[in-house]
N, C-alpha and C. Protein backbone atom coordinates (compact mmCIF):
# COMPACT_ATOMS: atom_id res chain seq x y z
N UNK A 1 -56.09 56.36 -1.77
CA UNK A 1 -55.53 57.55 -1.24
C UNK A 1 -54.30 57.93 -2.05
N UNK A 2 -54.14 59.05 -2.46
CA UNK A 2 -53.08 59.76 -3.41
C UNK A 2 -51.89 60.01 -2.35
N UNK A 3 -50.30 59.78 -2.46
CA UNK A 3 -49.80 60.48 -1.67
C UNK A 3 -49.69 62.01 -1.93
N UNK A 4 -49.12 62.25 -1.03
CA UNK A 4 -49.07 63.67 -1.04
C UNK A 4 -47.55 64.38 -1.84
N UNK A 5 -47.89 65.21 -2.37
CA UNK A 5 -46.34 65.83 -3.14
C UNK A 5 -45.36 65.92 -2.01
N UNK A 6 -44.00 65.33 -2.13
CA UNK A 6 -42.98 66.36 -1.43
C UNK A 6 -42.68 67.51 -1.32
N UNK A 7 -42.90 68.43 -0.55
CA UNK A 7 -42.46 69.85 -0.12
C UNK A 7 -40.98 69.94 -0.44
N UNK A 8 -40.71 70.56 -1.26
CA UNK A 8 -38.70 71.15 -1.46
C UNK A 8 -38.74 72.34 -0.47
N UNK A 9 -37.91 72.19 0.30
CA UNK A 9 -37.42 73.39 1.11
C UNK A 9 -36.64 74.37 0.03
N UNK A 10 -36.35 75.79 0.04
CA UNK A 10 -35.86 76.60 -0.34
C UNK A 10 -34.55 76.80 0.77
N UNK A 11 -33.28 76.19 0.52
CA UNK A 11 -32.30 76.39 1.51
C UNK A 11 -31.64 77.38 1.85
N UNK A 12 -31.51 78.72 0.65
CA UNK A 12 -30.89 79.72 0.80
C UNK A 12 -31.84 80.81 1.83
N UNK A 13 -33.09 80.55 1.82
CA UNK A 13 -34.15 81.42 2.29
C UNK A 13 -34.11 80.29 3.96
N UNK A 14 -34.00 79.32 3.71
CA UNK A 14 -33.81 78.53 5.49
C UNK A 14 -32.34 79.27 6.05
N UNK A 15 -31.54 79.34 5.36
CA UNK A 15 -30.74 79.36 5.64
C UNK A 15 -30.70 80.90 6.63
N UNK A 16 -30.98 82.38 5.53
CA UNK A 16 -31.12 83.43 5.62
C UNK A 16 -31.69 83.98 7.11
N UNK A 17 -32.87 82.88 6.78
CA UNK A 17 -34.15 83.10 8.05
C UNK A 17 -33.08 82.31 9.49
N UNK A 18 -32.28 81.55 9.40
CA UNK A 18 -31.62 81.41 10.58
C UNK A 18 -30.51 82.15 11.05
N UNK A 19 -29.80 83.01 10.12
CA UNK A 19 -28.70 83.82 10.20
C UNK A 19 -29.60 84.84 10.64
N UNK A 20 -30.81 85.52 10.52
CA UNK A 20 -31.52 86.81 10.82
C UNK A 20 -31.23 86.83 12.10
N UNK A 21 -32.43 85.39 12.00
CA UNK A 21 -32.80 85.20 13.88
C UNK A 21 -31.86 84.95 14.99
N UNK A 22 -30.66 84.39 14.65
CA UNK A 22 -30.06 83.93 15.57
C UNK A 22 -30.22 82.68 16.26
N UNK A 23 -30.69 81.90 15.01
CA UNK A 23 -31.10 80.66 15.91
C UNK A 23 -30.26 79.10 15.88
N UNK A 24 -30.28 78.35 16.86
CA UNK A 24 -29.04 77.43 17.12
C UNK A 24 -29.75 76.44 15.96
N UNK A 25 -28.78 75.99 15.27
CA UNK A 25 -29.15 74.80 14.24
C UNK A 25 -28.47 73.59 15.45
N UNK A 26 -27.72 73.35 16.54
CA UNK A 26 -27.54 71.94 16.72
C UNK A 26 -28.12 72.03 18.62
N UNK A 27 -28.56 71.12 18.61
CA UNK A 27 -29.13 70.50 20.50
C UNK A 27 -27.61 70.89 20.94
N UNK A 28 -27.79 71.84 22.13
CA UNK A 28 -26.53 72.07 22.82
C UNK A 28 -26.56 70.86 24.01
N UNK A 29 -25.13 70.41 24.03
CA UNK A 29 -24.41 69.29 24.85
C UNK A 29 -25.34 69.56 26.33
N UNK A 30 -25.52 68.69 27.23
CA UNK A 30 -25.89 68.94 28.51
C UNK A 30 -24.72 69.04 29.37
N UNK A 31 -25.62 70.16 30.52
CA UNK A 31 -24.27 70.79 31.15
C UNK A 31 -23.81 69.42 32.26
N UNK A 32 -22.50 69.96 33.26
CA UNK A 32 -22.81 69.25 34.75
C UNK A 32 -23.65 69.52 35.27
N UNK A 33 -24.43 70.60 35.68
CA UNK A 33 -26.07 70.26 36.26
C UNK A 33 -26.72 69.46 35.71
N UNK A 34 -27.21 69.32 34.50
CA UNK A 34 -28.19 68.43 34.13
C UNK A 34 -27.46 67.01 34.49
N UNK A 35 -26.56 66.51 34.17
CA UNK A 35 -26.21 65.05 34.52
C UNK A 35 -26.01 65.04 35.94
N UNK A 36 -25.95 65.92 36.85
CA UNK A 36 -25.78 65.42 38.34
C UNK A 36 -27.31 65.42 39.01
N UNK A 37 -28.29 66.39 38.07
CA UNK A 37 -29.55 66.34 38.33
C UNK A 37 -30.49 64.67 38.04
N UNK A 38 -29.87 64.19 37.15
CA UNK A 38 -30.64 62.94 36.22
C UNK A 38 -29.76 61.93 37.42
N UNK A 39 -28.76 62.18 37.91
CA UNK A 39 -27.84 61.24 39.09
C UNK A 39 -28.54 61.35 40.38
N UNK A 40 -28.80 62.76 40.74
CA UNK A 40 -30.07 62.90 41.75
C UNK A 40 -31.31 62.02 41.72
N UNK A 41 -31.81 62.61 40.46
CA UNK A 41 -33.11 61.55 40.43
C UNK A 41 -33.36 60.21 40.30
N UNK A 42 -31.74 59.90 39.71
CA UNK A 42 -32.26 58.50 39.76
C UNK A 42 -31.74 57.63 40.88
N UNK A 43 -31.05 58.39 41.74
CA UNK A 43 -30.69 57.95 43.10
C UNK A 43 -31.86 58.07 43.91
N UNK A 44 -32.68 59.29 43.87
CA UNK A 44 -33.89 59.20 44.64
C UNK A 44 -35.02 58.27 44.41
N UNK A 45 -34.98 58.08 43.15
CA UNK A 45 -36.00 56.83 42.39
C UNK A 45 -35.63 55.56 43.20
N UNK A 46 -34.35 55.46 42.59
CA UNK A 46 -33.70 53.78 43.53
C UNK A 46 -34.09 53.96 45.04
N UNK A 47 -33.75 54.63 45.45
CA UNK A 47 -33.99 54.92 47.08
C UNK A 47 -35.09 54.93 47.47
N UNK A 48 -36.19 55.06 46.84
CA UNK A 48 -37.45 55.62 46.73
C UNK A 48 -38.17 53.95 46.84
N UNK A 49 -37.41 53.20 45.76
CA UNK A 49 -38.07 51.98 45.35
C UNK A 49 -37.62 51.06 46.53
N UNK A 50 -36.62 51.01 47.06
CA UNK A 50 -35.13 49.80 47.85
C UNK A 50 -35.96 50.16 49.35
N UNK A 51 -36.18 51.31 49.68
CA UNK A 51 -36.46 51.62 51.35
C UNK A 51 -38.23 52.25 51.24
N UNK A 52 -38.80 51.51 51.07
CA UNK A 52 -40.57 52.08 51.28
C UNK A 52 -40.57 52.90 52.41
N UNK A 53 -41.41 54.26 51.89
CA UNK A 53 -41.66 55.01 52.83
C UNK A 53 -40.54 55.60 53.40
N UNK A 54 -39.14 55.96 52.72
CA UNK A 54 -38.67 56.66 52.78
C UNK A 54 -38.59 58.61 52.86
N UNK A 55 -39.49 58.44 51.78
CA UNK A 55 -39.35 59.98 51.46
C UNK A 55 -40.91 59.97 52.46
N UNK A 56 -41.31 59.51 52.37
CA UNK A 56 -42.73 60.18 53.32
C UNK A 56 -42.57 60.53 54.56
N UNK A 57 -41.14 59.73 54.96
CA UNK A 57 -41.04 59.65 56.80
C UNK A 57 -40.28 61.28 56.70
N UNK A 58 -39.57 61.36 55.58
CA UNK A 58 -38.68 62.60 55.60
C UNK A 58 -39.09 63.95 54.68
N UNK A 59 -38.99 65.21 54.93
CA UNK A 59 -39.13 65.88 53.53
C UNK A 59 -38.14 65.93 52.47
N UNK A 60 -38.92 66.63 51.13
CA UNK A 60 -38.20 66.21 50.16
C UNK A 60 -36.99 67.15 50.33
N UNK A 61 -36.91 68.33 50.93
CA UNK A 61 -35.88 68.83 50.86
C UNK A 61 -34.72 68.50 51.40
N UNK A 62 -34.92 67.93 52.78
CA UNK A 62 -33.90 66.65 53.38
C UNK A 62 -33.17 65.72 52.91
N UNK A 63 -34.38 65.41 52.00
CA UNK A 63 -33.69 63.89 50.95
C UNK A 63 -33.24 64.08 50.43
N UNK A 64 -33.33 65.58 49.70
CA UNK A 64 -32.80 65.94 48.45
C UNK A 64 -31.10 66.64 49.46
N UNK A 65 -31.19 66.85 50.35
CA UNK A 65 -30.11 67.52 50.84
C UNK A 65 -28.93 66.44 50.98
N UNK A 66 -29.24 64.98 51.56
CA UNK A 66 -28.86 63.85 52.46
C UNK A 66 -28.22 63.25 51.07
N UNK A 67 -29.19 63.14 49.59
CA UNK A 67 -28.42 62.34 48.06
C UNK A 67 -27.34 63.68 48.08
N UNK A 68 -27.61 64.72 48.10
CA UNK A 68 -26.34 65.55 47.62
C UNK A 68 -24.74 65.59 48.84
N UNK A 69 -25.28 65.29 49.92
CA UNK A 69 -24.22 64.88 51.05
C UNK A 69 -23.30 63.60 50.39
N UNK A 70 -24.50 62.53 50.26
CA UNK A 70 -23.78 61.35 49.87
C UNK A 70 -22.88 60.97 48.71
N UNK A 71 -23.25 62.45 47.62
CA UNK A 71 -22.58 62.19 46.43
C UNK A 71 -21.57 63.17 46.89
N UNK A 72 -21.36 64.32 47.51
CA UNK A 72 -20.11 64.59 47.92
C UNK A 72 -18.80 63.81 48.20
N UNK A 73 -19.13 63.41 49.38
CA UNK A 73 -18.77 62.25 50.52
C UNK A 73 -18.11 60.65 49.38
N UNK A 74 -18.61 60.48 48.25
CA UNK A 74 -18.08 59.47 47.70
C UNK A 74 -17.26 60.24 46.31
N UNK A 75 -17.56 61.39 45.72
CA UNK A 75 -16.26 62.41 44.77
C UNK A 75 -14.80 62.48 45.93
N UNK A 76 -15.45 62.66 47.59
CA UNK A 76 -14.37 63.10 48.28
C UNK A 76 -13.53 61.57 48.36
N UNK A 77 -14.07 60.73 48.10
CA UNK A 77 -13.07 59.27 48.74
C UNK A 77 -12.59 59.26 47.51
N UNK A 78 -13.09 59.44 46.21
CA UNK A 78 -12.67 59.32 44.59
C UNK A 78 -11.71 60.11 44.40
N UNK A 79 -11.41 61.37 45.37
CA UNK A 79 -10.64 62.63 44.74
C UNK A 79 -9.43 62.02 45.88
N UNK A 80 -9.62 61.51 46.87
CA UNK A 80 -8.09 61.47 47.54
C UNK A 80 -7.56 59.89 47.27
N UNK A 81 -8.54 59.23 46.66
CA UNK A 81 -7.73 58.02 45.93
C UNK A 81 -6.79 58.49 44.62
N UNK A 82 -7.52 59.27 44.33
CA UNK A 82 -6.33 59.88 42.51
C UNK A 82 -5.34 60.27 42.98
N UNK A 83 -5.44 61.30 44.42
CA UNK A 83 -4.62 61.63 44.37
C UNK A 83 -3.30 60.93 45.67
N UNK A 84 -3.53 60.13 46.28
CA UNK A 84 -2.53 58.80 46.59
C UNK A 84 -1.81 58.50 45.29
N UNK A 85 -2.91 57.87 44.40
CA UNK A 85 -2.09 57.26 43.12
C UNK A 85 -1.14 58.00 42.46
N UNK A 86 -1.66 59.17 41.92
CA UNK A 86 -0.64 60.43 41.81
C UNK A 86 0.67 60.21 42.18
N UNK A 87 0.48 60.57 43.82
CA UNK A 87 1.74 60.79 44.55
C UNK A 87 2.51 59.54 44.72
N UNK A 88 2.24 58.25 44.72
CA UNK A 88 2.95 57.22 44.64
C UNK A 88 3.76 56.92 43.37
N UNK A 89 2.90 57.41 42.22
CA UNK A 89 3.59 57.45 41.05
C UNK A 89 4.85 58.68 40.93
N UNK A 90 4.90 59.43 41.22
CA UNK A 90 5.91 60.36 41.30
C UNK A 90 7.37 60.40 41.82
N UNK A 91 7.20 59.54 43.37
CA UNK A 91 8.03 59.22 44.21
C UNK A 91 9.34 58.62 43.20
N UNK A 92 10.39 59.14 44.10
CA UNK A 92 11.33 57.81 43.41
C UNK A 92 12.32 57.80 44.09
N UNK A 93 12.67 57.02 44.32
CA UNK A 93 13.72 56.46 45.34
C UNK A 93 15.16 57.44 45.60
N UNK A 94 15.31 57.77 46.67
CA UNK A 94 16.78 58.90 46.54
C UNK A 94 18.02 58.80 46.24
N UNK A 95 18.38 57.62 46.16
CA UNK A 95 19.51 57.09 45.53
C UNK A 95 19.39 57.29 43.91
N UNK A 96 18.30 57.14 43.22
CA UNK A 96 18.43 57.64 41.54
C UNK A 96 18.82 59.53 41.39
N UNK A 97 17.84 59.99 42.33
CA UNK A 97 17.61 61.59 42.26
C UNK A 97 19.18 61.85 42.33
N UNK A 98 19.87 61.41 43.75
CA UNK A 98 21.11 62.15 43.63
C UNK A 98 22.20 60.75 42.54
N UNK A 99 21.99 60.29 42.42
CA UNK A 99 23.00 59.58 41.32
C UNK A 99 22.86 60.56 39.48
N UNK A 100 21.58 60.88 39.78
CA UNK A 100 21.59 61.44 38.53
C UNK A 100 22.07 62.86 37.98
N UNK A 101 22.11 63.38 39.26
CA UNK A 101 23.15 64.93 39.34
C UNK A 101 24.45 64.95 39.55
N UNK A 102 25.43 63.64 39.66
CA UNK A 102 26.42 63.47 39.55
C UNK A 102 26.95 63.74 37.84
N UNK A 103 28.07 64.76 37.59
CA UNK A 103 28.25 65.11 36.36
C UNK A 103 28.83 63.69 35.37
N UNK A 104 28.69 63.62 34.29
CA UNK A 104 29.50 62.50 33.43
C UNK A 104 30.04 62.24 33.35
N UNK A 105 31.17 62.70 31.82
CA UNK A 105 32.09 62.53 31.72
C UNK A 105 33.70 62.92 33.04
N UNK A 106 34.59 62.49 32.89
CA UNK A 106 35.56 63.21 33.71
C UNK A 106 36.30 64.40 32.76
N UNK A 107 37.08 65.10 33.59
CA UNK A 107 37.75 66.35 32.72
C UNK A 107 38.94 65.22 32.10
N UNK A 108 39.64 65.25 31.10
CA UNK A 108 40.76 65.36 31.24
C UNK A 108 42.09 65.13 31.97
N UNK A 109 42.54 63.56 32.23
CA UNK A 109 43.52 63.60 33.20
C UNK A 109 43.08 63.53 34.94
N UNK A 110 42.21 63.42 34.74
CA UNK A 110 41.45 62.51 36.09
C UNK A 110 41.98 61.09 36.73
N UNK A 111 42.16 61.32 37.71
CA UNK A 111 42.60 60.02 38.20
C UNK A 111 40.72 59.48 39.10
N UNK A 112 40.51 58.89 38.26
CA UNK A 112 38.70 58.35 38.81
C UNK A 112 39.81 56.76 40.35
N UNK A 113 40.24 56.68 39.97
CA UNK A 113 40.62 55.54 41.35
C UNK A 113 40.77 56.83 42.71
N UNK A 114 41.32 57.84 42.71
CA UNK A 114 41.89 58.54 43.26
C UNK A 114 40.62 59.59 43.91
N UNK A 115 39.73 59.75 42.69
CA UNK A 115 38.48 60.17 42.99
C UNK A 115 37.35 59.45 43.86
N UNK A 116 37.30 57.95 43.82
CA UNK A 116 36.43 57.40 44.28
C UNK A 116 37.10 57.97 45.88
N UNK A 117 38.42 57.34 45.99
CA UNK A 117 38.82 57.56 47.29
C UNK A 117 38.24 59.23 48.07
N UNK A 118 38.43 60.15 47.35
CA UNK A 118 37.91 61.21 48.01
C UNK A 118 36.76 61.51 48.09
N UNK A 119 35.84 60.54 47.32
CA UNK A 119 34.17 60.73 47.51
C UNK A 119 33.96 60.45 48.74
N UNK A 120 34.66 58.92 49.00
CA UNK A 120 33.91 58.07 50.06
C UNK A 120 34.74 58.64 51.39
N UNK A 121 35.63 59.54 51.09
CA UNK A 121 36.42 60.37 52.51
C UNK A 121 35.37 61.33 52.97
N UNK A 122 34.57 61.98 51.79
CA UNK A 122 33.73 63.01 51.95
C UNK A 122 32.47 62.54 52.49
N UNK A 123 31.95 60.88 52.28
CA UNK A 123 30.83 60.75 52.67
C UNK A 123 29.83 60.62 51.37
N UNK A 124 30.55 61.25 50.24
CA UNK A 124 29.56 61.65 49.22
C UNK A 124 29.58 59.67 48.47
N UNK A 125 28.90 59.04 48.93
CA UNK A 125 28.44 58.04 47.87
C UNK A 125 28.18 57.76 46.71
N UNK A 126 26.86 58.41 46.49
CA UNK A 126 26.55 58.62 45.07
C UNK A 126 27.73 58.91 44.13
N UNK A 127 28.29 59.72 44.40
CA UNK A 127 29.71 60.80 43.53
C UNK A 127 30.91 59.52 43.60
N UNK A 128 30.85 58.41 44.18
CA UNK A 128 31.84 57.55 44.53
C UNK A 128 31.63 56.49 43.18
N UNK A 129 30.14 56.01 43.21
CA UNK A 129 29.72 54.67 42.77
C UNK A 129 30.23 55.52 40.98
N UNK A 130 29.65 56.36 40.58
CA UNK A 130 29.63 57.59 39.49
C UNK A 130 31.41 57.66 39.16
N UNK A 131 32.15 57.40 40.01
CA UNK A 131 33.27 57.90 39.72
C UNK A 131 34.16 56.26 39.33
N UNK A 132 33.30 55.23 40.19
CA UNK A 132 33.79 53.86 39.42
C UNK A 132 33.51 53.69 38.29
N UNK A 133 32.60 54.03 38.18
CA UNK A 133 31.96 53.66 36.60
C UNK A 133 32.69 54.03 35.49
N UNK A 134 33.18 55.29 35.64
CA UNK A 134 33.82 56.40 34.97
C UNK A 134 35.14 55.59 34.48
N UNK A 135 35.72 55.13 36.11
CA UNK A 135 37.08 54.43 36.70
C UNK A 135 37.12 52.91 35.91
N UNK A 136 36.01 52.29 35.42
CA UNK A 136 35.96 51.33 35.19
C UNK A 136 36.16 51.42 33.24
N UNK A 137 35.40 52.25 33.06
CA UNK A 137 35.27 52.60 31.33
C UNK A 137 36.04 52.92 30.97
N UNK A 138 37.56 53.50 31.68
CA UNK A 138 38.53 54.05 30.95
C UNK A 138 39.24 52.76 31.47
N UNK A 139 39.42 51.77 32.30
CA UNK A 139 40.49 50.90 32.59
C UNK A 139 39.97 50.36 31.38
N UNK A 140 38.51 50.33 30.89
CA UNK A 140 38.35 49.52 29.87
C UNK A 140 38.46 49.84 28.39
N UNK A 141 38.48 51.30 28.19
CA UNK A 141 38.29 51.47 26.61
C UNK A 141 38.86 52.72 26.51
N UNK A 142 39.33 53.01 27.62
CA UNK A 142 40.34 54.59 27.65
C UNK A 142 39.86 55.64 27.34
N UNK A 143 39.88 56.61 26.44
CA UNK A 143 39.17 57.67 26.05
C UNK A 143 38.06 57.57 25.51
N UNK A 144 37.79 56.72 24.94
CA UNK A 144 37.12 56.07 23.86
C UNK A 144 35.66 55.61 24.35
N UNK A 145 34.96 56.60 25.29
CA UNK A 145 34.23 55.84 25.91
C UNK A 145 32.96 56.96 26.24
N UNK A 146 31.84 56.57 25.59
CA UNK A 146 30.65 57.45 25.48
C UNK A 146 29.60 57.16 26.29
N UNK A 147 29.34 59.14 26.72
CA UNK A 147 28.53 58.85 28.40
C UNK A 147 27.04 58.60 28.46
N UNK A 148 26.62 58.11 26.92
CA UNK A 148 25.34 57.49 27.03
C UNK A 148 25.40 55.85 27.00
N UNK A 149 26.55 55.28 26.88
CA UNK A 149 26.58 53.70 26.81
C UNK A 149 26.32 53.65 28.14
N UNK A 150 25.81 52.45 27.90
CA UNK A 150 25.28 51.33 29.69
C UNK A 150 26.46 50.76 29.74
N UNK A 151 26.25 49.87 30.95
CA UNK A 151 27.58 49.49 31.75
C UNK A 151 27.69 47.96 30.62
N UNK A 152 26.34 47.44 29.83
CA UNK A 152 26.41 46.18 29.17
C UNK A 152 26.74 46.47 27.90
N UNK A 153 27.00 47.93 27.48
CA UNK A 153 27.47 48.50 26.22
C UNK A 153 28.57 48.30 26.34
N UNK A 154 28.93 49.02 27.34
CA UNK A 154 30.87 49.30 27.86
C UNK A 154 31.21 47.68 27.74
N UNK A 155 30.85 46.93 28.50
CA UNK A 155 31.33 45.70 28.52
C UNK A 155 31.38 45.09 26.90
N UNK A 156 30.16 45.04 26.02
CA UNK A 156 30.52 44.61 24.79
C UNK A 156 31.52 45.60 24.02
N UNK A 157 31.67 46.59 24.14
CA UNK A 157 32.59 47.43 23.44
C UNK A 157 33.99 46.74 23.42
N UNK A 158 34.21 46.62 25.01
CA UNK A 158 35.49 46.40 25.68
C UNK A 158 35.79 44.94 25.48
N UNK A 159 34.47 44.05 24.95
CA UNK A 159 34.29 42.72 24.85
C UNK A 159 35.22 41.91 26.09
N UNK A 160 34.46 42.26 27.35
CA UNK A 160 34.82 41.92 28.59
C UNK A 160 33.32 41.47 29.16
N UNK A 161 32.51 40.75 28.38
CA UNK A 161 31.22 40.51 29.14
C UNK A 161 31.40 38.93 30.35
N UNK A 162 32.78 38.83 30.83
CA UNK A 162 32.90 37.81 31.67
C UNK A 162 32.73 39.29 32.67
N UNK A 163 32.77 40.07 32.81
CA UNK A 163 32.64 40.76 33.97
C UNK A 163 31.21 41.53 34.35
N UNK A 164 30.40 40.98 33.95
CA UNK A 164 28.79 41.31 33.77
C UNK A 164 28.25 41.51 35.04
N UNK A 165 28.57 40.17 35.47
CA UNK A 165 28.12 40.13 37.73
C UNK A 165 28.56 41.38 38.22
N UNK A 166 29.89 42.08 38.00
CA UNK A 166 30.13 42.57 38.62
C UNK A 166 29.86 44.40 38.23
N UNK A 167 29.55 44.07 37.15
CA UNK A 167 28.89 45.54 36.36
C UNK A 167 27.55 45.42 37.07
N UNK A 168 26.69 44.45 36.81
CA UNK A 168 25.28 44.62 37.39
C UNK A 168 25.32 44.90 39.11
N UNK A 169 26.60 44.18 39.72
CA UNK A 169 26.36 44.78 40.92
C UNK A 169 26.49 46.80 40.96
N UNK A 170 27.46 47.32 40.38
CA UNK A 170 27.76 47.91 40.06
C UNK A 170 26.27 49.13 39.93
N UNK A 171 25.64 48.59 39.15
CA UNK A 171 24.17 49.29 38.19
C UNK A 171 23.48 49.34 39.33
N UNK A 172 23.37 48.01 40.98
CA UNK A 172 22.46 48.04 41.23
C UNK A 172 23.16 49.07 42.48
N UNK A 173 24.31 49.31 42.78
CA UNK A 173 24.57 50.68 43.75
C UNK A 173 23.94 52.11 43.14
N UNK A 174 24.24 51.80 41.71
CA UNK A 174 23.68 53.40 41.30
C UNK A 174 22.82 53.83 41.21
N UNK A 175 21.55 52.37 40.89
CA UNK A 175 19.99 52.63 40.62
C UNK A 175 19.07 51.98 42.00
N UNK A 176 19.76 51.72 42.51
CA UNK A 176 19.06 50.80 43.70
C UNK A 176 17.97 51.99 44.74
N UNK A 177 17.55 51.90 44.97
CA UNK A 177 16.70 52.91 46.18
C UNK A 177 17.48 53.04 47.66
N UNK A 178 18.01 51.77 48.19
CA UNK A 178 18.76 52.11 49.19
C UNK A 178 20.22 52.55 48.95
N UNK A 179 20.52 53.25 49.35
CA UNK A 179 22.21 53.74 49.18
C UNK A 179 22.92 52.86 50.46
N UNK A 180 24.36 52.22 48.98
CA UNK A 180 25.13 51.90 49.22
C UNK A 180 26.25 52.19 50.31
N UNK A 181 26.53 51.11 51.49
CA UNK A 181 27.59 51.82 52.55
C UNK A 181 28.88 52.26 51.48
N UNK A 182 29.83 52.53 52.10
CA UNK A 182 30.92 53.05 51.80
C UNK A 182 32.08 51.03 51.52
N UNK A 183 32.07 50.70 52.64
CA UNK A 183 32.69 49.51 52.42
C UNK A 183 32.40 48.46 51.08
N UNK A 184 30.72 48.73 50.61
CA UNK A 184 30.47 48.21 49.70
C UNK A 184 31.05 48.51 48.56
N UNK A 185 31.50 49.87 48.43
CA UNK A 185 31.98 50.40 47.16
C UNK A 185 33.21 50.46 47.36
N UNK A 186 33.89 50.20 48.27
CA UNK A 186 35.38 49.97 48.21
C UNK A 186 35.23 48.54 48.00
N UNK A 187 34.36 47.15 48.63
CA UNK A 187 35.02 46.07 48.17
C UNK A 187 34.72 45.76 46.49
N UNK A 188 33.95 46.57 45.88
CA UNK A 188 33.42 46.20 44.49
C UNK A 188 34.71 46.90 43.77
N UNK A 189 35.50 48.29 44.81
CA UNK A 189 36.48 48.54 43.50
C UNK A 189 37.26 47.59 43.57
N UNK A 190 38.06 46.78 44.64
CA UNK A 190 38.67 45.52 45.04
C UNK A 190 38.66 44.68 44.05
N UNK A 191 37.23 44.17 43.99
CA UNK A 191 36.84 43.24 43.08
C UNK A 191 37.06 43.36 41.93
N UNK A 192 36.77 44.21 40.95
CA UNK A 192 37.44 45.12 39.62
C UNK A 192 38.72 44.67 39.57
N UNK A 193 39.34 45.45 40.41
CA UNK A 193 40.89 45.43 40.28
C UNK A 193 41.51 43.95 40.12
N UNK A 194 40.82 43.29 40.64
CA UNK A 194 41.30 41.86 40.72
C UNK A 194 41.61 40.99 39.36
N UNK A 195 39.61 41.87 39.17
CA UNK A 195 39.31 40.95 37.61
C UNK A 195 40.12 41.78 36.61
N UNK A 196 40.63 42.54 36.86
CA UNK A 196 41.47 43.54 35.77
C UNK A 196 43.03 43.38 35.65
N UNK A 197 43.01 42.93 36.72
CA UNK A 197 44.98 42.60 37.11
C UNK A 197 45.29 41.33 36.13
């Protein structure tokens, strides 16, 4: 048996003849119907096989109604689990929210000891713990003191890291989730003062 010659396509004339016609050169993607249809069927198959005499006791339009109930009914437990997770991820504790709208730096000639006192007259906490910190960076490094350093910056700057305990207590009034009483932040300025005297 002889093989047969290879046929050469003419590509500019394939080409031509598909630009005329309008015709798709690639398999278009399948939609969401088709994959929830092939999820149908093969739920009805399994079901079909697992419970004999299923579909005979029932019509098909039933069955077919009862798989599309059931795939609802399990998107709906899928859609309010995301969105729990969601919302748990978002949350954040109210002690950060308002610690973080407390302004930075002080103006100029601020008395921050003098300030804490009128936070915690006002009630305002957050604005208290914010105003030690402030109160603490200038007892420690005076002007000289930048409002993106951490409290373990300030301390190596100031090379005062024997006072670390009392900075981290410090970090954990400002970042903590429960807010700090008022007595707490007066005995921590106490404490300061002590280690500073």
């Amino acid at each position: 048996m002889t093989p047969l010659p290879q046929a050469v396509a003419d590509r500019a004339l394939l080409a031509r003849v598909f630009q005329e016609n309008e015709l798709v050169q690639q398999v278009p993607a399948p939609s969401w119907s088709d994959y929830l249809a092939a999820v149908q069927a093969a739920l009805a198959d399994w079901l079909s096989q697992g419970v004999p005499g299923l579909f005979s006791l029932m019509d098909a339009r039933l069955a077919q109604a009862l798989l599309w109930l059931l795939l609802a009914l399990v998107a709906a437990i899928l859609g309010v689990q995301m969105l729990r997770a969601v919302g748990q991820g978002r949350r954040r504790p109210a002690a950060l929210a308002v610690t973080a709208s407390v302004p930075g730096p002080p103006p100029p000639g601020t008395d921050r000891r003098r300030e804490i006192e009128a936070c915690l007259g006002r009630g305002d906490v957050p604005a208290a713990v914010q105003a030690l910190w402030w109160w603490l960076a200038g007892s420690l490094c005076g002007a000289d003191v930048d409002a993106s350093w951490t409290s373990r910056e300030l301390l190596a700057r100031a090379q005062r890291v024997d006072l670390g305990p009392l900075a981290r207590a410090l970090d954990r009034m400002a970042y903590a989730a429960r807010r700090p009483a008022a007595a707490e932040v007066r005995e921590l300025v106490a404490r300061f003062e002590a280690a500073l005297a």
